[in-house]
C-alpha atoms as a PDB file:
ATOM      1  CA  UNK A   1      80.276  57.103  66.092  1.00  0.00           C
ATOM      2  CA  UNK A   2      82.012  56.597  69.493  1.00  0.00           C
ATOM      3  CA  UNK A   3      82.929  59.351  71.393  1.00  0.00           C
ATOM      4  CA  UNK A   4      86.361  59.322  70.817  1.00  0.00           C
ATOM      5  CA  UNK A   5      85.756  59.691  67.425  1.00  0.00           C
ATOM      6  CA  UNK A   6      83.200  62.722  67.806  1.00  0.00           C
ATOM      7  CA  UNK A   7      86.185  63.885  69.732  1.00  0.00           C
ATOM      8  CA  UNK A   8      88.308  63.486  66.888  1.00  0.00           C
ATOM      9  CA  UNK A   9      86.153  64.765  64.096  1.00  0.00           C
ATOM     10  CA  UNK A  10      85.734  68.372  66.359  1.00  0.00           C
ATOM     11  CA  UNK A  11      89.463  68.384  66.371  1.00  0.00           C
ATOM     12  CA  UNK A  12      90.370  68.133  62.930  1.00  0.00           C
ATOM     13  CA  UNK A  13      87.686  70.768  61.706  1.00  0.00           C
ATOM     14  CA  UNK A  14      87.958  74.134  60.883  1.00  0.00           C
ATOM     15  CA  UNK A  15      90.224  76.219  63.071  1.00  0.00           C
ATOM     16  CA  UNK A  16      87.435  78.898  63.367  1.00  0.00           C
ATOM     17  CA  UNK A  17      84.880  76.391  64.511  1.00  0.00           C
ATOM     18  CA  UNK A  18      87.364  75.310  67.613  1.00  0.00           C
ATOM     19  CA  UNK A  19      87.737  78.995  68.735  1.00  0.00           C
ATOM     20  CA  UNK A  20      85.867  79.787  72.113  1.00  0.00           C
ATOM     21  CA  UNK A  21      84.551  83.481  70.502  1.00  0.00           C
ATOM     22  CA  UNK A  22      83.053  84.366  74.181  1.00  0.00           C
ATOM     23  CA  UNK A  23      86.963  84.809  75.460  1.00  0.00           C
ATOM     24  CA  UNK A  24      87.088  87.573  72.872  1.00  0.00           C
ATOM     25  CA  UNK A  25      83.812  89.257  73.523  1.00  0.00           C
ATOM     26  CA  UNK A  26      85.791  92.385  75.332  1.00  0.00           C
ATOM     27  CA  UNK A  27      88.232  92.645  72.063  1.00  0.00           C
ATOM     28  CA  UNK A  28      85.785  92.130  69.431  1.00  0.00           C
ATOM     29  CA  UNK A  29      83.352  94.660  71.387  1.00  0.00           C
ATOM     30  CA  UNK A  30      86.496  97.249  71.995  1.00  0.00           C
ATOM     31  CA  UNK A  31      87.322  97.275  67.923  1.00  0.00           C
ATOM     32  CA  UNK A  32      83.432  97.797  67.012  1.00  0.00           C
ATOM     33  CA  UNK A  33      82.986 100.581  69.439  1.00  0.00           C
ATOM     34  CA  UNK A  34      85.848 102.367  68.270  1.00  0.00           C
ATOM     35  CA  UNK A  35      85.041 102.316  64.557  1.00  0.00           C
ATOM     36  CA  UNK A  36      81.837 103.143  65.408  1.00  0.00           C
ATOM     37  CA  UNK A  37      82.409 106.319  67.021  1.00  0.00           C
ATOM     38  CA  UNK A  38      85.359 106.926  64.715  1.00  0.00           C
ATOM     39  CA  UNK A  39      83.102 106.595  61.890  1.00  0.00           C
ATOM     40  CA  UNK A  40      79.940 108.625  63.242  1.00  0.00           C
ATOM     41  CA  UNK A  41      81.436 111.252  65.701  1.00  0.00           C
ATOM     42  CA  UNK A  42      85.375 111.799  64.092  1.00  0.00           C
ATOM     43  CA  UNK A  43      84.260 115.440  63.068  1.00  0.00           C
ATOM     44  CA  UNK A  44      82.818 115.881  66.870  1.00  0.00           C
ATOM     45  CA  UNK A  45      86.506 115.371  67.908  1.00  0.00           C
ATOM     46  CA  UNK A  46      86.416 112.096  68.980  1.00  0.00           C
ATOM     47  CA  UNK A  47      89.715 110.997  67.467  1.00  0.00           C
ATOM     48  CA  UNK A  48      91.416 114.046  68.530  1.00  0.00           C
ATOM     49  CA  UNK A  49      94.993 113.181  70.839  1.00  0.00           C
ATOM     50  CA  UNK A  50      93.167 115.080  73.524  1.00  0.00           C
ATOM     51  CA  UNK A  51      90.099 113.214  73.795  1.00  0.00           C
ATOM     52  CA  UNK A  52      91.284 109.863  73.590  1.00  0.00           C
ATOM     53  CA  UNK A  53      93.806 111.174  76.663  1.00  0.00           C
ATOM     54  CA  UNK A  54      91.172 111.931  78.613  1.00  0.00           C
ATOM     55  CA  UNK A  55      89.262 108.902  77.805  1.00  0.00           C
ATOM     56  CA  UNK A  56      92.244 107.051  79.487  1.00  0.00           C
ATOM     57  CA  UNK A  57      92.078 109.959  82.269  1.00  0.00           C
ATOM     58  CA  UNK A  58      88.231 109.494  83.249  1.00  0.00           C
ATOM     59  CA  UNK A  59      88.397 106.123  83.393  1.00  0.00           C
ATOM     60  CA  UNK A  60      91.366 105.499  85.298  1.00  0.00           C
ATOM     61  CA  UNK A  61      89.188 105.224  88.914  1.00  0.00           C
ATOM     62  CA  UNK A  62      87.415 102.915  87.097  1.00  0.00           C
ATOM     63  CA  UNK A  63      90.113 100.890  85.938  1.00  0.00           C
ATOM     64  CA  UNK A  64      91.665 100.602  89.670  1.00  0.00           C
ATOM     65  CA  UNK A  65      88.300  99.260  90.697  1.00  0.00           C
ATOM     66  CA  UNK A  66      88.053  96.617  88.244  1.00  0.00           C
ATOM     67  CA  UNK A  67      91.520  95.312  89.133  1.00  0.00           C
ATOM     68  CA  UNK A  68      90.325  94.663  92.691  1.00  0.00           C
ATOM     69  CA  UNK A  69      87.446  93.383  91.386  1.00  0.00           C
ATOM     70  CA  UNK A  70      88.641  90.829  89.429  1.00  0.00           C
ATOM     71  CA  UNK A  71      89.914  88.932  92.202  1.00  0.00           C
ATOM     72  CA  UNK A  72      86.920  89.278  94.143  1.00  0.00           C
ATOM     73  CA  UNK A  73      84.494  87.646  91.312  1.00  0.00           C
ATOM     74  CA  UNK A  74      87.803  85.065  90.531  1.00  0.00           C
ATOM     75  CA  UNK A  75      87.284  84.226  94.319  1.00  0.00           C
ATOM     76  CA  UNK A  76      82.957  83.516  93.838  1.00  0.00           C
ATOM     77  CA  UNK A  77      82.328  86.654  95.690  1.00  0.00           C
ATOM     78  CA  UNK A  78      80.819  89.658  95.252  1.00  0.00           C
ATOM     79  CA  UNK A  79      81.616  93.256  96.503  1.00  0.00           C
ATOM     80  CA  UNK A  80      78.744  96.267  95.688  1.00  0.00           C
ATOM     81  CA  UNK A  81      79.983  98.080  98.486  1.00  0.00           C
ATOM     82  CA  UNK A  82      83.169 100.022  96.232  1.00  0.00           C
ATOM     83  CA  UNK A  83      81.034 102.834  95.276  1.00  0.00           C
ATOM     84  CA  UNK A  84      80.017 103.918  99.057  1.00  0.00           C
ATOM     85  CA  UNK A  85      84.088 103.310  99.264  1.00  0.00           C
ATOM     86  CA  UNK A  86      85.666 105.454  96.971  1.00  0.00           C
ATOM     87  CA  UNK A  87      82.842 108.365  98.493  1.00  0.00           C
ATOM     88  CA  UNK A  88      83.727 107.674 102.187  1.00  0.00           C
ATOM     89  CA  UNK A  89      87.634 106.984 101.695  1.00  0.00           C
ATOM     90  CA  UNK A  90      88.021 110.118  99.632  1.00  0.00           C
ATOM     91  CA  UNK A  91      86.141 112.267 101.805  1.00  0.00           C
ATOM     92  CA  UNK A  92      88.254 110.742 104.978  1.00  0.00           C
ATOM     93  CA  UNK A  93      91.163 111.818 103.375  1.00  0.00           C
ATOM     94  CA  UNK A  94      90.249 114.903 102.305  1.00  0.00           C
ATOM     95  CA  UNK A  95      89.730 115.748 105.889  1.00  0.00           C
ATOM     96  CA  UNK A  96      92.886 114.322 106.993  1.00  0.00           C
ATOM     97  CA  UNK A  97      94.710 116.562 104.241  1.00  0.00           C
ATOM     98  CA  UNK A  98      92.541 119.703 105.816  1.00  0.00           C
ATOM     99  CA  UNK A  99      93.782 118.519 109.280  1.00  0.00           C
ATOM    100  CA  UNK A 100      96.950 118.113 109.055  1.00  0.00           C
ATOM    101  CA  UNK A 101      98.325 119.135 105.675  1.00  0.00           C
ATOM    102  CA  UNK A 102     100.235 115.990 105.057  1.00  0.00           C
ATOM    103  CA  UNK A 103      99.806 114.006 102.263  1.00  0.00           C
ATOM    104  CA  UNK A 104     101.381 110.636 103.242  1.00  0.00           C
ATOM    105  CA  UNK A 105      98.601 110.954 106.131  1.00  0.00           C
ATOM    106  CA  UNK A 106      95.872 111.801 103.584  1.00  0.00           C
ATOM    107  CA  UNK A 107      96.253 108.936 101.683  1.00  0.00           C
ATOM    108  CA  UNK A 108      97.061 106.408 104.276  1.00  0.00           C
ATOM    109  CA  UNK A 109      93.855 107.361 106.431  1.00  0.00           C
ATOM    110  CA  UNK A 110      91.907 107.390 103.154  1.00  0.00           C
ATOM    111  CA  UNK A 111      92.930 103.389 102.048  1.00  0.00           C
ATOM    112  CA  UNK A 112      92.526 102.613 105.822  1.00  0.00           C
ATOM    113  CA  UNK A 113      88.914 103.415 105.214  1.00  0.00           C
ATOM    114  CA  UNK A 114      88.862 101.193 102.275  1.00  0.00           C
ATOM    115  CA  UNK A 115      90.684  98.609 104.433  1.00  0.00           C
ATOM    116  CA  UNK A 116      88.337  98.840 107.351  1.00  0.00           C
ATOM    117  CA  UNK A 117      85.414  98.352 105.145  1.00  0.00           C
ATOM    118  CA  UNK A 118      86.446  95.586 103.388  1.00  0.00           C
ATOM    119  CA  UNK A 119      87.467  93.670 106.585  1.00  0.00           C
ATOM    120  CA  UNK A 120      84.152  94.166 107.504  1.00  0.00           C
ATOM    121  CA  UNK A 121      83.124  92.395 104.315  1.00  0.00           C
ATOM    122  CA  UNK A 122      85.427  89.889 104.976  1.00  0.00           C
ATOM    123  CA  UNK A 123      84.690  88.768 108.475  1.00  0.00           C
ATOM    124  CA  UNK A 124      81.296  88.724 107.786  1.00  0.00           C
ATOM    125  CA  UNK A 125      81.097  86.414 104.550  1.00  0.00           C
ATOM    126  CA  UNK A 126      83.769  84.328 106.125  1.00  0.00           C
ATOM    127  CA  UNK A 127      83.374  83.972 109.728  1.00  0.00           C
ATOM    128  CA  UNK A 128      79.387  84.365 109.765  1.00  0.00           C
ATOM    129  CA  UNK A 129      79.016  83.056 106.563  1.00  0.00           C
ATOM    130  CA  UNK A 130      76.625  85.328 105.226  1.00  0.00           C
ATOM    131  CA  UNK A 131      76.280  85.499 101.174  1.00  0.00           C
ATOM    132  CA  UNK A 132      79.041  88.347  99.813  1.00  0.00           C
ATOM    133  CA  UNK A 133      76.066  89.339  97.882  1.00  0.00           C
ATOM    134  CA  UNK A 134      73.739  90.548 100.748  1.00  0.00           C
ATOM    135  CA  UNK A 135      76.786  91.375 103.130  1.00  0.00           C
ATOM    136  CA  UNK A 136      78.402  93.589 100.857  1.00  0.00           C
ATOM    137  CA  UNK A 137      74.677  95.004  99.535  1.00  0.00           C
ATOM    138  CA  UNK A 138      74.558  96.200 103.109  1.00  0.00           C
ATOM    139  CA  UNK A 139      77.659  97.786 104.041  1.00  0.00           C
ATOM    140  CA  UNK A 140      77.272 100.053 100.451  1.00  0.00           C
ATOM    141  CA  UNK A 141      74.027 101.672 102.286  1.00  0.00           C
ATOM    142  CA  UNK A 142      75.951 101.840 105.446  1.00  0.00           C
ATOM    143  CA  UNK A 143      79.372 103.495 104.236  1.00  0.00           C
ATOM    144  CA  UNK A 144      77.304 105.163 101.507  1.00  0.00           C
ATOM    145  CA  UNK A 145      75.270 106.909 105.253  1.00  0.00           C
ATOM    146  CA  UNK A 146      78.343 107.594 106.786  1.00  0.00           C
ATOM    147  CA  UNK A 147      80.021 109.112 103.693  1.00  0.00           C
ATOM    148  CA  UNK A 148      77.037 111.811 104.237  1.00  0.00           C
ATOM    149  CA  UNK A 149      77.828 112.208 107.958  1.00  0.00           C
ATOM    150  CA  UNK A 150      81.367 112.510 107.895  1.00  0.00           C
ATOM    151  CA  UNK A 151      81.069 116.324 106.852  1.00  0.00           C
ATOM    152  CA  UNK A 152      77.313 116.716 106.931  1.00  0.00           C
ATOM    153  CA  UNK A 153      76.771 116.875 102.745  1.00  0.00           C
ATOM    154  CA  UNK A 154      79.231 119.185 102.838  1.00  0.00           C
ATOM    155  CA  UNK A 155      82.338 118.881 100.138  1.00  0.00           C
ATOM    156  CA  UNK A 156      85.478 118.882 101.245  1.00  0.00           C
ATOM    157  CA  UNK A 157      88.016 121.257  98.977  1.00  0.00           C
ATOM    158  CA  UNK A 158      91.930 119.774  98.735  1.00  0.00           C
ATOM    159  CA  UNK A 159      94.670 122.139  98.136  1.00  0.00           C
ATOM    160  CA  UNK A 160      97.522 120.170  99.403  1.00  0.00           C
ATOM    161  CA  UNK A 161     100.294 120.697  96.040  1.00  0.00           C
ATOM    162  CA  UNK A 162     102.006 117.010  96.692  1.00  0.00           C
ATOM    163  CA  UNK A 163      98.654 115.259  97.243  1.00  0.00           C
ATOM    164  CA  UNK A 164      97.465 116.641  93.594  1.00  0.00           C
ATOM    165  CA  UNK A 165     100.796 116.223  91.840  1.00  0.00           C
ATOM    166  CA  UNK A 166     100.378 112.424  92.883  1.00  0.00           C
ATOM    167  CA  UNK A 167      96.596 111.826  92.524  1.00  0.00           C
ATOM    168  CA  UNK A 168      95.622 113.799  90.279  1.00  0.00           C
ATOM    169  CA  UNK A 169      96.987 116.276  87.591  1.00  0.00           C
ATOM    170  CA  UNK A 170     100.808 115.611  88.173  1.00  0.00           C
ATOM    171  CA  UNK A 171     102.593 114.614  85.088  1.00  0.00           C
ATOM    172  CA  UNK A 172     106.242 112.083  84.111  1.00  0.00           C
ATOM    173  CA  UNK A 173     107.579 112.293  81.179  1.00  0.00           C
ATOM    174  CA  UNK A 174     104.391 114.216  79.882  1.00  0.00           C
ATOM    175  CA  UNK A 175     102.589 111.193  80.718  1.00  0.00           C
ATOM    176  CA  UNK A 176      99.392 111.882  83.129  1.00  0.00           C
ATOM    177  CA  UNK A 177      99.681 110.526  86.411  1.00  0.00           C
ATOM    178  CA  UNK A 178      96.209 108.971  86.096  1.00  0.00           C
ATOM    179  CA  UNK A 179      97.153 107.098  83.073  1.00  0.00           C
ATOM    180  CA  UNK A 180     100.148 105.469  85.240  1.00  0.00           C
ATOM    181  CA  UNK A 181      97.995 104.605  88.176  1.00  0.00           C
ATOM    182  CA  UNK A 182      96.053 103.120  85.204  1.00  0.00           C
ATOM    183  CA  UNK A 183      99.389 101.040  84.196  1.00  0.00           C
ATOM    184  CA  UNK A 184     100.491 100.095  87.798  1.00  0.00           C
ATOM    185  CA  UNK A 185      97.159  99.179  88.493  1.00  0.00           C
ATOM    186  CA  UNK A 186      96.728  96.481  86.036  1.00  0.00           C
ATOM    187  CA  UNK A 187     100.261  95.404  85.518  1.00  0.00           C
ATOM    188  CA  UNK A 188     100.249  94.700  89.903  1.00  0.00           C
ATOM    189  CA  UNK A 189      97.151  92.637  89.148  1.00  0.00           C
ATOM    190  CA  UNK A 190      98.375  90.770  86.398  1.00  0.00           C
ATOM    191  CA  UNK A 191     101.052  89.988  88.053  1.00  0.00           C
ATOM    192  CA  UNK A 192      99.573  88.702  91.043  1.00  0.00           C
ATOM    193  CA  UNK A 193      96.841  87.142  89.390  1.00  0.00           C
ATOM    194  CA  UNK A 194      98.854  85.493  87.403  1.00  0.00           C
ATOM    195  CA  UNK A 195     102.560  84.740  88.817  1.00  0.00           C
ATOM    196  CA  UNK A 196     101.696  84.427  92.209  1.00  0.00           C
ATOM    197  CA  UNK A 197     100.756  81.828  94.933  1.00  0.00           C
ATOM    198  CA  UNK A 198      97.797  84.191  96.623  1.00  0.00           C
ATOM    199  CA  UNK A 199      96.854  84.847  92.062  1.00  0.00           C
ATOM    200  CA  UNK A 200      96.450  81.079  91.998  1.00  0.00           C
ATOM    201  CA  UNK A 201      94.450  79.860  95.527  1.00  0.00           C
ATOM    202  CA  UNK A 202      92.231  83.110  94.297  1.00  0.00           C
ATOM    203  CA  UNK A 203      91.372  81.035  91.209  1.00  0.00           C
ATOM    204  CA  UNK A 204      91.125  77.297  92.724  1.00  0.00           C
ATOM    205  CA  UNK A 205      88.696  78.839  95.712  1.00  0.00           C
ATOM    206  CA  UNK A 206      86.708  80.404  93.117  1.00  0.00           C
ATOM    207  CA  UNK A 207      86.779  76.939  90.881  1.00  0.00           C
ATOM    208  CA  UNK A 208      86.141  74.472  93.308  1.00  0.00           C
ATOM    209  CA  UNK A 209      85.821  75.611  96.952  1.00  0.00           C
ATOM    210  CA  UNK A 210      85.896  72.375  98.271  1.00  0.00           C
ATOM    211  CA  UNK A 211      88.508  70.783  96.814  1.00  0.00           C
ATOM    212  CA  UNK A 212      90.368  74.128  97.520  1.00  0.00           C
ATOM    213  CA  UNK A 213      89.732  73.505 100.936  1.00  0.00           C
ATOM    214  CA  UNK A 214      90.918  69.753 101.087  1.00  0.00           C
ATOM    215  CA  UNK A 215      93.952  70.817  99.240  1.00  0.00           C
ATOM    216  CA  UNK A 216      95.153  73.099 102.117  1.00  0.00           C
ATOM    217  CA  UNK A 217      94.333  76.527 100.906  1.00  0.00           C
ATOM    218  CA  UNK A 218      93.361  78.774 103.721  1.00  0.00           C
ATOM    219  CA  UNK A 219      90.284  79.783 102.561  1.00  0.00           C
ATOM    220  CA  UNK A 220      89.168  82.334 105.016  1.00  0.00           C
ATOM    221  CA  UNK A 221      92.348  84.184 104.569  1.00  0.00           C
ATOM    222  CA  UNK A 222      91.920  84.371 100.858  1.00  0.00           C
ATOM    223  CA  UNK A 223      88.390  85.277 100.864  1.00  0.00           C
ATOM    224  CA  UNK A 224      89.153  88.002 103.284  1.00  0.00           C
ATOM    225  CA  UNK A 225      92.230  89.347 101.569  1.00  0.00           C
ATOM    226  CA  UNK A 226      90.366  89.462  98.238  1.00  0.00           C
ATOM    227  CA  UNK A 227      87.863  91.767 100.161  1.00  0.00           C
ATOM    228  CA  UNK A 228      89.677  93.842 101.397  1.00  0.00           C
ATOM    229  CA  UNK A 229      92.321  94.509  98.241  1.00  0.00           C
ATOM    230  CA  UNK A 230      88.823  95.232  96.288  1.00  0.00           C
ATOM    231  CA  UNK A 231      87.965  97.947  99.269  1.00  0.00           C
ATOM    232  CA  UNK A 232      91.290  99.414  99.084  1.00  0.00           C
ATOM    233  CA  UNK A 233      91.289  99.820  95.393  1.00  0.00           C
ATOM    234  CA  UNK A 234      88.033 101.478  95.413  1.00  0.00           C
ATOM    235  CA  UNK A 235      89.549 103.766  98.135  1.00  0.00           C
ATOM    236  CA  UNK A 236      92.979 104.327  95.894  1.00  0.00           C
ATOM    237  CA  UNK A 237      90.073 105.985  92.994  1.00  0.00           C
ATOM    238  CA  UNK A 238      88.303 107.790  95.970  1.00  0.00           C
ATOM    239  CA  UNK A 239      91.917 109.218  96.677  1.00  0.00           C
ATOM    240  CA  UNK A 240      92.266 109.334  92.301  1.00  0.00           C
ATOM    241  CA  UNK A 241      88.814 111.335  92.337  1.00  0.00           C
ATOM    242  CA  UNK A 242      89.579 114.025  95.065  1.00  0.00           C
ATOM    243  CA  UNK A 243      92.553 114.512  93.361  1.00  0.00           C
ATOM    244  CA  UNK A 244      91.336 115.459  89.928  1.00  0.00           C
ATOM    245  CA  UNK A 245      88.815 117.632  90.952  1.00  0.00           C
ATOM    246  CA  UNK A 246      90.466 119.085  93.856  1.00  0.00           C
ATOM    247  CA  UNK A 247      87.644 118.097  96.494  1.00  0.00           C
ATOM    248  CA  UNK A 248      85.801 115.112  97.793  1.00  0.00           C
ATOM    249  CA  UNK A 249      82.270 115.030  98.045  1.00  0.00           C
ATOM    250  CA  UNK A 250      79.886 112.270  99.099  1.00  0.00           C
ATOM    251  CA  UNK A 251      78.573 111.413  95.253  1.00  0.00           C
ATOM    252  CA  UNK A 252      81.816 110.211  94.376  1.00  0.00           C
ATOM    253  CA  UNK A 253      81.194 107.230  93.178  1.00  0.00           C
ATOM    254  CA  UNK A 254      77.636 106.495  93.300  1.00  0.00           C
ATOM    255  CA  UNK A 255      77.083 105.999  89.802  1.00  0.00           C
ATOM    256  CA  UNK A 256      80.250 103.658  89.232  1.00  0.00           C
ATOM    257  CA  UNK A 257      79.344 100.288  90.294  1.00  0.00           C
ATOM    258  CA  UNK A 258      77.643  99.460  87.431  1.00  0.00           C
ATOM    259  CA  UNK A 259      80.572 100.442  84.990  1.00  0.00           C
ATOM    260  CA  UNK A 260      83.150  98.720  87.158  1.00  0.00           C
ATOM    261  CA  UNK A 261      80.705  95.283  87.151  1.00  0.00           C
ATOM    262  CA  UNK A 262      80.265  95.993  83.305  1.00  0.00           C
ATOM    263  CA  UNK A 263      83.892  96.123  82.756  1.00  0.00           C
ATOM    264  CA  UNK A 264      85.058  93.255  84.657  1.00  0.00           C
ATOM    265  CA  UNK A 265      82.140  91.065  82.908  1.00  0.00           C
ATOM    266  CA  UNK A 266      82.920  92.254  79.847  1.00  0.00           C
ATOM    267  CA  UNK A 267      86.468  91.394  80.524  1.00  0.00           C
ATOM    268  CA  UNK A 268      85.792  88.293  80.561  1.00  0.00           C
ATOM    269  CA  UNK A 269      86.019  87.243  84.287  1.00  0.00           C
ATOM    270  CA  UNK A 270      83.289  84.791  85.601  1.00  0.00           C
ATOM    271  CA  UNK A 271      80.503  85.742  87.816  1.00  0.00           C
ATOM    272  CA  UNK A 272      80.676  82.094  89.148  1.00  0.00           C
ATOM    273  CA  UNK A 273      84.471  82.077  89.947  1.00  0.00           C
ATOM    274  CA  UNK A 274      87.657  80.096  89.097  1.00  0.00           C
ATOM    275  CA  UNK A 275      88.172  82.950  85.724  1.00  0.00           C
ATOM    276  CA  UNK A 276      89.677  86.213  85.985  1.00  0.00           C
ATOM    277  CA  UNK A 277      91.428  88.753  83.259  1.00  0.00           C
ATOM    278  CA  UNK A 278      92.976  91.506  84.107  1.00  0.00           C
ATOM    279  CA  UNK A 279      93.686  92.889  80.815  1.00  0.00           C
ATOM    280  CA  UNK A 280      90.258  92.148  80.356  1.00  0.00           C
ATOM    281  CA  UNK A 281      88.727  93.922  83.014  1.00  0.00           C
ATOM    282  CA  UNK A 282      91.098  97.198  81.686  1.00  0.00           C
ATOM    283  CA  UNK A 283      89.697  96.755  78.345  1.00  0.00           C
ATOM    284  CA  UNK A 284      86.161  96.582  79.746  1.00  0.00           C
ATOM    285  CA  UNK A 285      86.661  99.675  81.382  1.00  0.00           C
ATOM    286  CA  UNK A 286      88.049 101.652  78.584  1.00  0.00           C
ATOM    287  CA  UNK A 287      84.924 100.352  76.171  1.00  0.00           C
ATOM    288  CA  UNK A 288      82.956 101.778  79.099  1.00  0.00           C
ATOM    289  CA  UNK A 289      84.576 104.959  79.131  1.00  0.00           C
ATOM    290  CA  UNK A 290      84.958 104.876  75.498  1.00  0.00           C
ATOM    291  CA  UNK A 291      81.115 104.608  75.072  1.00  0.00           C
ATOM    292  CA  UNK A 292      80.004 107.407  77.521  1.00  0.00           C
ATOM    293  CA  UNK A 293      82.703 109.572  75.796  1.00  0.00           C
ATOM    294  CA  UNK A 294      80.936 108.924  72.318  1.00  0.00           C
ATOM    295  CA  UNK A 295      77.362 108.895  73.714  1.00  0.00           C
ATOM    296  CA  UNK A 296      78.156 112.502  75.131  1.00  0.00           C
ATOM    297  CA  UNK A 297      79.478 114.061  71.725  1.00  0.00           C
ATOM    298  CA  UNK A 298      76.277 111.585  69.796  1.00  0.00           C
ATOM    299  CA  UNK A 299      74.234 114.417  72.647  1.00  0.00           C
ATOM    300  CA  UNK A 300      72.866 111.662  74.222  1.00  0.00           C
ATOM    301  CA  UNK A 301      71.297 112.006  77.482  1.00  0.00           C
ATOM    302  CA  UNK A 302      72.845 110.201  80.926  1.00  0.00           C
ATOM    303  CA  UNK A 303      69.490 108.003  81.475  1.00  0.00           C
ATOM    304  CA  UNK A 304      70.564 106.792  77.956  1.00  0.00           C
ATOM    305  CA  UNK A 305      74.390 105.828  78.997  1.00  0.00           C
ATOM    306  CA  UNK A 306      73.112 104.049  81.891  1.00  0.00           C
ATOM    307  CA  UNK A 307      70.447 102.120  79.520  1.00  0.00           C
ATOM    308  CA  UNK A 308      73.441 101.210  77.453  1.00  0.00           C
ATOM    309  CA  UNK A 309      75.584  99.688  80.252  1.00  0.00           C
ATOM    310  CA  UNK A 310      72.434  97.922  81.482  1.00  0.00           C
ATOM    311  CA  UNK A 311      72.554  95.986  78.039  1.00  0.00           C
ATOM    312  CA  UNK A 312      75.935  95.446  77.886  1.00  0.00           C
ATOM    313  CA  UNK A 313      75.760  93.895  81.178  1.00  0.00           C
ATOM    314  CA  UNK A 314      72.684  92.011  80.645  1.00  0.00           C
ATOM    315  CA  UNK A 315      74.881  90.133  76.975  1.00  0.00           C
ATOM    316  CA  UNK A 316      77.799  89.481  79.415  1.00  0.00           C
ATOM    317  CA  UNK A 317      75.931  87.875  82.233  1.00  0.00           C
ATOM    318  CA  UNK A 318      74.478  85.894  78.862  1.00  0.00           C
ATOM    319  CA  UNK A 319      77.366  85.096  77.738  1.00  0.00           C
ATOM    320  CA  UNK A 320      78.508  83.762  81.380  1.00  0.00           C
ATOM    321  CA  UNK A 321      75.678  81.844  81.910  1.00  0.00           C
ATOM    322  CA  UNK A 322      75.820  79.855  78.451  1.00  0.00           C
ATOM    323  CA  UNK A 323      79.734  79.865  79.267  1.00  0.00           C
ATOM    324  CA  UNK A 324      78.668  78.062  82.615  1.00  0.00           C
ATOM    325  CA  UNK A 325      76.243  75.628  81.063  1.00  0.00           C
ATOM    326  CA  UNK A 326      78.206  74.429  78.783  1.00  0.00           C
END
């Protein structure tokens, strides 16, 4: 049989048997969750209005991260450095808000943190050409020091009314704000990923840097811009953070890279580049929050979330590599 033929024969087969499952990993995953937890903790409230709101709600900083995210993994790169972000740009604009009492000058001096940082990332994975991997490994223990010496461990309270109302616990419609940064979030990247010029070099870099290069892309600028929007996103969910809980504090954060990788993985982007899905990564992120939610009212312990996102992490990167290999 020639090879055409084989060709052929796989074409004519069985719809099912032509269907790339792995692209619906984050969907398939999403539905089994749910009914699990419907099924096993409905009387613990789990399917309550409330709880599935605040589902949404919790995992809204999370979502913002995974937005930025995306782009940077679409790109090839990495970025471990958000979690030392959304600590040291909340707690920057927490002080700025204590300083001044203005909120416009809250929140831009907390995404200029963000912005700083990931220029930082930028230059140095570009210009030096260091891996994004080891660059970005050591700017989240240097922001993650300077978070803890910006106040000396001490938490920073916000009372500004405005700031709040926007970033935290305001409300449209009856609609929580957090669930709407949750909407603009991914409906920006979606966009961008997928309807725009910058959406599309993002995904030939990450493809085929080479050929992007030979092509005329600017790489450097790309690479660069990709860090930095995935710095000032996890700033934007420092800002989202200090204004839920009324203060900033230099553990915001800490424990979210992992959910944020999970969720973007999950989503189905590529670790190796050239693949990104927004919708994906927001999906991710809700299973995420959606299984720490359920694990809480199942009374399960937060060494045994964390051991759960490890192994839904490890069948991603699985699922990745085989994707890859094939």
């Amino acid at each position: 049989m020639t090879q055409t033929d084989a060709a052929v024969k796989a074409r004519s087969g069985p719809a099912w048997s032509r269907v790339n499952w792995r692209d619906y990993v984050v969907y398939i995953g999403f539905a089994v969750v749910f009914l699990f937890f419907a099924i096993t903790q409905g009387s613990n409230g789990f399917l309550t209005t409330s709880n599935l709101t605040n589902i949404v709600i919790q995992t809204a900083p999370i979502t913002v991260m995974a937005v930025g995210l995306v782009f940077v993994l679409a790109a090839g790169e990495i970025d471990l450095s958000i979690g030392s972000v959304v600590a040291l740009s909340a707690l920057v604009g927490a002080v700025t808000l204590r300083e001044t009492d203005s909120m416009l000058l809250g929140a831009a001096a907390g995404l200029a943190a963000g912005a700083a940082v990931g220029l930082v990332n930028g230059v140095f994975v570009t210009l030096v050409r260091l891996p994004s991997f080891l660059v970005t490994l050591a700017t989240m223990g240097a922001v993650a020091g300077l978070a803890r010496e910006v106040t000396g461990l001490q938490s920073v309270p916000v009372g500004n009314d405005a700031f709040l109302t926007l970033f935290g616990q305001g409300e449209i419609f009856g609609i929580p704000g957090l669930v709407l940064w949750s909407v603009a979030a991914v409906v920006v990247g979606y966009i961008v990923l997928r309807q725009t010029r910058y959406g599309a070099h993002t995904l030939a870099i990450g493809d085929n840097v080479a050929a992007a290069r030979v092509s005329g892309i600017k790489v450097v600028r790309v690479k660069i811009m990709v860090l930095m929007g995935s710095a000032m996103c996890a700033a934007l969910a420092g800002l989202l953070y200090a204004g839920r809980l009324q203060g900033a504090r230099y553990t915001l954060g800490e424990a979210d890279l992992m959910s944020v990788i999970a969720a973007v993985i999950v989503g189905g982007t590529s670790l190796f580049g050239g693949k990104g899905s927004i919708v994906g990564a927001l999906l991710g992120s809700l299973l995420m929050g959606m299984l720490n939610n359920g694990l809480i009212l199942a009374g399960l312990s937060v060494s045994q979330q964390m051991m759960a996102r490890g192994a839904i992490i490890l069948v991603a990167v699985s699922l990745s590599l085989r994707e890859r290999r094939g």
